[in-house]
Protein backbone atom coordinates (compact mmCIF):
# COMPACT_ATOMS: atom_id res chain seq x y z
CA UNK A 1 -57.59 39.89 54.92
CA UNK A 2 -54.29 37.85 55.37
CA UNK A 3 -54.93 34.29 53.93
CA UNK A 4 -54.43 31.80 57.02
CA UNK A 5 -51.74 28.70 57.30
CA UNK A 6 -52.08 25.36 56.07
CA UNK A 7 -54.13 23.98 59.18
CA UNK A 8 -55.66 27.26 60.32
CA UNK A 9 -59.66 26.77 60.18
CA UNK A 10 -62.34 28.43 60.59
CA UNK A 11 -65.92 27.30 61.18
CA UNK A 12 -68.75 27.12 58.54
CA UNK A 13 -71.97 25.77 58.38
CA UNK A 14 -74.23 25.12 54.86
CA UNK A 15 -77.39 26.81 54.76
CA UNK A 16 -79.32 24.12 53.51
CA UNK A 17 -78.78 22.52 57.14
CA UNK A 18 -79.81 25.97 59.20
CA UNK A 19 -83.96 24.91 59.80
CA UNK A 20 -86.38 26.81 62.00
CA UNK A 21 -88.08 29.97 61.20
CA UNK A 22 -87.29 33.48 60.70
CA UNK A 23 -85.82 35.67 57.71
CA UNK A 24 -82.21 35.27 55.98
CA UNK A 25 -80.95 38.24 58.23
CA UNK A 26 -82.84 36.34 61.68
CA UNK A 27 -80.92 32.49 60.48
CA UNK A 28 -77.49 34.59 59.88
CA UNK A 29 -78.01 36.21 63.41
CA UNK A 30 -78.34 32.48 64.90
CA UNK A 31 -75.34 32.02 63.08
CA UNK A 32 -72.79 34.14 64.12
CA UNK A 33 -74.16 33.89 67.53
CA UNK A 34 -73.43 30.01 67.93
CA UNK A 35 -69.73 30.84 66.75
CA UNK A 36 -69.59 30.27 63.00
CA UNK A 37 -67.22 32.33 61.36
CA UNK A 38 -69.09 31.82 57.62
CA UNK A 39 -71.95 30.20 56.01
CA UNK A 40 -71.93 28.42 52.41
CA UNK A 41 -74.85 29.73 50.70
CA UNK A 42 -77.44 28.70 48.41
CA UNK A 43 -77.19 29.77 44.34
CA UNK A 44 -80.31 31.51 42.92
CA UNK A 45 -81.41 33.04 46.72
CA UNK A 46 -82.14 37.21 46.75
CA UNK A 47 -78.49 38.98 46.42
CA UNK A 48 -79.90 41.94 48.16
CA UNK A 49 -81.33 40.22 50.71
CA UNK A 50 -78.17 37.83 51.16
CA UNK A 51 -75.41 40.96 51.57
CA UNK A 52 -77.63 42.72 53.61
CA UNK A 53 -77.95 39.88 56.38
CA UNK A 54 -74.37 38.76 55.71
CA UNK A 55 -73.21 42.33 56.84
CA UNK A 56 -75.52 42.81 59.56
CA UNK A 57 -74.48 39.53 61.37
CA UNK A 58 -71.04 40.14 60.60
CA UNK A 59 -70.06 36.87 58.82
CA UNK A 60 -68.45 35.46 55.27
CA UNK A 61 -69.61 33.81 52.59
CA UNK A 62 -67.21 31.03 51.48
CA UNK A 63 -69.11 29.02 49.25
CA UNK A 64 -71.91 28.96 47.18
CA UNK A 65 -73.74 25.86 46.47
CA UNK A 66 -75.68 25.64 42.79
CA UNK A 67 -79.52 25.18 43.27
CA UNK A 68 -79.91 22.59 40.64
CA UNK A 69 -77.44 20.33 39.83
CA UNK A 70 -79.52 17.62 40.63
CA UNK A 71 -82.53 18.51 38.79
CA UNK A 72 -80.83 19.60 35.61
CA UNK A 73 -77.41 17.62 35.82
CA UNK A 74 -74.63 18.24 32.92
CA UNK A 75 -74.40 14.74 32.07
CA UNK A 76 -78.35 14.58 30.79
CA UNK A 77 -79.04 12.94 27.73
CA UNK A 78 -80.53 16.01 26.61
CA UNK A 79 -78.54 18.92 25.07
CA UNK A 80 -81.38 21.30 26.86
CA UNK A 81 -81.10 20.12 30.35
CA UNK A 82 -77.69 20.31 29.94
CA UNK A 83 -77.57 23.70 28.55
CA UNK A 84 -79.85 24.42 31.33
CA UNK A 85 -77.58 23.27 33.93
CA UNK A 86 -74.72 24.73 31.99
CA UNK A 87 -76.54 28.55 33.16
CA UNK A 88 -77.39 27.46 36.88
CA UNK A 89 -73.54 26.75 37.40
CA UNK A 90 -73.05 30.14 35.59
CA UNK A 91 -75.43 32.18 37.67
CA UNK A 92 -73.97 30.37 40.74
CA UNK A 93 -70.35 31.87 40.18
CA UNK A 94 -71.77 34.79 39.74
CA UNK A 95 -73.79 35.01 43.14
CA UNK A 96 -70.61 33.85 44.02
CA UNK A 97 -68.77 36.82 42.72
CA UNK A 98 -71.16 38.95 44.04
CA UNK A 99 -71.07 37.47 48.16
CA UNK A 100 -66.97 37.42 48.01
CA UNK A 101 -67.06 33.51 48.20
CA UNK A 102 -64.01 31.95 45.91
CA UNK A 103 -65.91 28.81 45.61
CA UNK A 104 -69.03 26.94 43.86
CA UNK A 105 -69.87 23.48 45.08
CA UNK A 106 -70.67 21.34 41.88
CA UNK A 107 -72.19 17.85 41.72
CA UNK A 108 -71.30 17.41 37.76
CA UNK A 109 -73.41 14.53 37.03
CA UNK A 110 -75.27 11.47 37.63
CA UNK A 111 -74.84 8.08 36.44
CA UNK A 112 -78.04 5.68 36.74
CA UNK A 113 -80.10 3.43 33.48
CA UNK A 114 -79.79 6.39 31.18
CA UNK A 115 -76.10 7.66 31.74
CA UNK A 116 -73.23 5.43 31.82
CA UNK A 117 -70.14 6.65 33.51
CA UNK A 118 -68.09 6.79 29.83
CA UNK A 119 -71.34 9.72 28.91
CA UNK A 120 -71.55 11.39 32.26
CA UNK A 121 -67.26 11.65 32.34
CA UNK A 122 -67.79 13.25 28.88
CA UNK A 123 -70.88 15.76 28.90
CA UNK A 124 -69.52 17.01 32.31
CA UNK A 125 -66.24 18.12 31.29
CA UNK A 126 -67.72 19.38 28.30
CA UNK A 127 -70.06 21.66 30.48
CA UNK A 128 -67.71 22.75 32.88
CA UNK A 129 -65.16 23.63 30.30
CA UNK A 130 -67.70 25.84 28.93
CA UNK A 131 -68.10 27.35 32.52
CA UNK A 132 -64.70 27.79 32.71
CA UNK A 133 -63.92 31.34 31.15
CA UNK A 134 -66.68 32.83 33.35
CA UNK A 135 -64.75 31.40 36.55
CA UNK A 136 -61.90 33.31 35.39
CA UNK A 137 -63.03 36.59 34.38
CA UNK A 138 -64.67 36.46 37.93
CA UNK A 139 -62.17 34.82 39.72
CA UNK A 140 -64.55 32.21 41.14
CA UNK A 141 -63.34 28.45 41.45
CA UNK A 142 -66.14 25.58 40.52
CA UNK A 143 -65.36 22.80 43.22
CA UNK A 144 -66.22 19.20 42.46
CA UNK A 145 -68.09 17.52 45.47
CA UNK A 146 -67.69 13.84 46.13
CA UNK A 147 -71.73 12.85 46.16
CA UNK A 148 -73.35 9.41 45.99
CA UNK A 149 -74.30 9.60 42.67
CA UNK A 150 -72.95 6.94 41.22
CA UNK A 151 -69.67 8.73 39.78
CA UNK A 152 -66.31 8.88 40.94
CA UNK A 153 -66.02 6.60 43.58
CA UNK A 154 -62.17 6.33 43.76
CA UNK A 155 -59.55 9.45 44.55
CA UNK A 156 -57.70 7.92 41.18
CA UNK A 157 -61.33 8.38 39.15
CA UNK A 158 -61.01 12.15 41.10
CA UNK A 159 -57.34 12.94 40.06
CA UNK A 160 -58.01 11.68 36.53
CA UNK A 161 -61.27 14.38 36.54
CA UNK A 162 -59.58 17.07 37.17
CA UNK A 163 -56.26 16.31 35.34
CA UNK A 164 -58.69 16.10 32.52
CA UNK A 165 -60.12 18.98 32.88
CA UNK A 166 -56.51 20.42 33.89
CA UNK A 167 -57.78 24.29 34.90
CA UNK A 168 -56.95 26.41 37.47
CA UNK A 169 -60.09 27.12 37.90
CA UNK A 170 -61.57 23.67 38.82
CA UNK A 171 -60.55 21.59 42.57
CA UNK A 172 -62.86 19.19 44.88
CA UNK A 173 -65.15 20.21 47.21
CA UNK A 174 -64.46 17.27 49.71
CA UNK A 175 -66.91 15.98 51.50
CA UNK A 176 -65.69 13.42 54.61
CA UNK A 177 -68.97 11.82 55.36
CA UNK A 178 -69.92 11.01 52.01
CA UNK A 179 -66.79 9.55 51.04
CA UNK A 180 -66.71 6.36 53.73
CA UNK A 181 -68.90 4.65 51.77
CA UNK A 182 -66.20 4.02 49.53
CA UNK A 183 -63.18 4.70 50.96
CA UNK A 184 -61.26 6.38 53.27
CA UNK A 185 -60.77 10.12 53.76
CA UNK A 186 -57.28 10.67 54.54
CA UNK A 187 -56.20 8.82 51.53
CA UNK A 188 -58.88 11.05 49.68
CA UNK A 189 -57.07 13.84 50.72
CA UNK A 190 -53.80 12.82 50.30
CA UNK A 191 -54.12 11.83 46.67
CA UNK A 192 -56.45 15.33 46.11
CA UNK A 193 -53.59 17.57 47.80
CA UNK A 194 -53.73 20.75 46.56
CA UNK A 195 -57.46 20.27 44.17
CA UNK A 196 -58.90 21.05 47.17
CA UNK A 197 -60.72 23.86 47.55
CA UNK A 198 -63.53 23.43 50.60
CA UNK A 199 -64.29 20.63 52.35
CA UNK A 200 -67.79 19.46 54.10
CA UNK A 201 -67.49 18.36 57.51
CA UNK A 202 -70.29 15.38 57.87
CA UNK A 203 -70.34 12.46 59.78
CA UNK A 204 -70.95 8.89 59.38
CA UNK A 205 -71.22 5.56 61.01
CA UNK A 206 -70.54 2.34 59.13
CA UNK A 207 -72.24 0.71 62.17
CA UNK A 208 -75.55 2.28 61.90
CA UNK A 209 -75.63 1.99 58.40
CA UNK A 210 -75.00 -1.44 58.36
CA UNK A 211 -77.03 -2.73 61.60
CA UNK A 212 -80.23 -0.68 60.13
CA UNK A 213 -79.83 -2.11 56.60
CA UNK A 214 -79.49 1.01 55.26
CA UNK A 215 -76.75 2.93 53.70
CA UNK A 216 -78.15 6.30 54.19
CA UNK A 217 -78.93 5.58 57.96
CA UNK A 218 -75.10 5.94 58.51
CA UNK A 219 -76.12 9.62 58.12
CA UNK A 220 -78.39 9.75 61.21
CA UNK A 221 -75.18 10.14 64.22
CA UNK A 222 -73.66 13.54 65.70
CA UNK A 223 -70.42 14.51 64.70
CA UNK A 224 -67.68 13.07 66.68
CA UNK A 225 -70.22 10.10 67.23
CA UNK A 226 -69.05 8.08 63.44
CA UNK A 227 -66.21 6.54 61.52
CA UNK A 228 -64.49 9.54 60.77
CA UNK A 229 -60.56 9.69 62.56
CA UNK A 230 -60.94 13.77 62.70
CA UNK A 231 -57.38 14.13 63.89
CA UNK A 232 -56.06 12.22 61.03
CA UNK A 233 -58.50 13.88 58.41
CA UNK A 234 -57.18 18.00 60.19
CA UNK A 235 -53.45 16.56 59.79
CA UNK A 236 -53.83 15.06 56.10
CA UNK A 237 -55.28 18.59 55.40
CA UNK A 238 -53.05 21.29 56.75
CA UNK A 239 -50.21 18.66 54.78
CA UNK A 240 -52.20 19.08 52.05
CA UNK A 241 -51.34 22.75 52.08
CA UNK A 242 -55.37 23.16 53.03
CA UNK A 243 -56.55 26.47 54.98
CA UNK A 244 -59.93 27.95 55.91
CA UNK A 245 -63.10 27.06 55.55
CA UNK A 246 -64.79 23.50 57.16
CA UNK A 247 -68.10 23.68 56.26
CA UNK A 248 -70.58 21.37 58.52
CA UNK A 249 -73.36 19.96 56.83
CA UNK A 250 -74.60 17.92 59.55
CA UNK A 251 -78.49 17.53 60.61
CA UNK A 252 -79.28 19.20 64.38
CA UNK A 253 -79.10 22.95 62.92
CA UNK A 254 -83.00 23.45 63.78
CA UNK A 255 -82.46 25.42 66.68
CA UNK A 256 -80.03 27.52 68.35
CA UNK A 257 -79.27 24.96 70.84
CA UNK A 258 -78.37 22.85 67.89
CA UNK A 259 -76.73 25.81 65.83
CA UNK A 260 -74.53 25.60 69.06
CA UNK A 261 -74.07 22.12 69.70
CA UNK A 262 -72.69 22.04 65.42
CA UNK A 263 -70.18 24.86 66.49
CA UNK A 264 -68.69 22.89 69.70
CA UNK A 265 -68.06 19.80 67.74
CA UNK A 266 -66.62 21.73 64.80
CA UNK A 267 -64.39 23.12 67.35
CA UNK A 268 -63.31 19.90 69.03
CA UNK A 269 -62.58 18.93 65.27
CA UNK A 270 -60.58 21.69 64.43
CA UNK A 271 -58.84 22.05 67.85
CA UNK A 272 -57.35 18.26 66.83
């Protein structure tokens, strides 16, 4: 398969957004049929299971999302959690390896009473670094996504990370509707450049969020329907050098209707 152009997208969707009933092989039918091209899985989920429906329905697997880096983060206080979280990410790149996704989404740590940003900065890198042979012998990239948890709330505090951490092996994972609540996206991905490795496409609404009370209300509007300038965010990418996968992790996925509607606004986005 011929890698695509900076700017040329295709359309993904995370499966922790695809609700209603049915098997893994029945929700990756309703994929493909409401025009994804891929779907960023889950770490941890059945292998077998997983490559079987991915094949039948005919799609790609672009990223892989580890199952608990919010229970057992890498900047915990305690050297077991962290060890802990340490073999989640590990087993993640290697579901990874095994679906043909070059990608692992990574939220590397939480700051909150009993982590300051100083620890959670340090016991992070020191996690992922351990990671980071494992990436390479499977040629599996660990993305960094941009999460309200307290940590790396700037694109300088993001350049620093990963300058830190200074591997091939380890980008962003950007995320465009998390980000608003600090800053802007373009300048995001302007300053992030070639780091990035996927991007989630989410939408938010400073209006909502601010006329409920209620930060994570901002959440609750359709794509299209928010603060995000998606013209200006596909431009900043493809001169960013960025190609492939946009990844929607959007709410309305409960049905095929919705499955649908999330592929015609993904569509609008990437058709500019």
């Amino acid at each position: 398969e011929k890698p695509l152009a900076a700017g040329h997208f295709k359309k993904g969707i995370m499966w922790g957004t695809v609700g209603g009933k049915g098997s893994v092989a029945d929700k990756m039918k309703a994929i493909k049929a409401a025009g994804f091209d891929g779907a960023e899985m889950m770490g941890r989920m059945d292998q077998a299971a997983v490559l079987k429906a991915r094949d039948e329905a005919g799609l790609e697997i672009p990223s892989v999302c580890c199952e608990r880096h919010w229970k057992l983060p890498l900047s915990n206080p305690d050297p077991k959690v962290r060890a802990e979280g340490l073999a989640d990410l590990q087993q993640t790149l290697r579901d990874a390896k095994a679906y043909g996704a070059g990608s692992v989404l990574l939220v590397p740590g939480i700051v909150n009473q009993e982590v300051s940003f100083e620890d959670c900065w340090k016991r992070s890198i020191e996690q992922i670094r351990l990671a980071i042979p494992l990436a390479g012998e499977l040629g599996v990239k660990i993305s960094i996504e941009n999460v309200w948890n307290n940590f790396i709330t700037t694109e300088d505090q993001a350049v620093r990370y990963l300058d830190e951490i200074n591997s091939p092996w380890v980008g962003w994972h950007f995320d465009c509707g998390n980000i608003i609540r600090y800053g802007d996206p373009i300048v995001w991905i302007n300053a992030l450049g070639k780091h990035i490795n996927r991007v989630h496409i989410k939408e938010y609404s400073r209006d909502r969020a601010m006329r409920s009370g209620d930060v994570w209300k901002g959440f609750n509007v359709p794509l299209l329907e928010g603060a995000n300038n998606w013209p200006g965010i596909t431009k900043a990418l493809a001169a960013a050098g960025y190609s492939g996968y946009l990844i929607t992790e959007q709410g309305g996925g409960d049905t095929p209707e919705g499955l649908h509607d999330l592929s015609e606004r993904l569509g609008k986005i990437i058709a500019g």
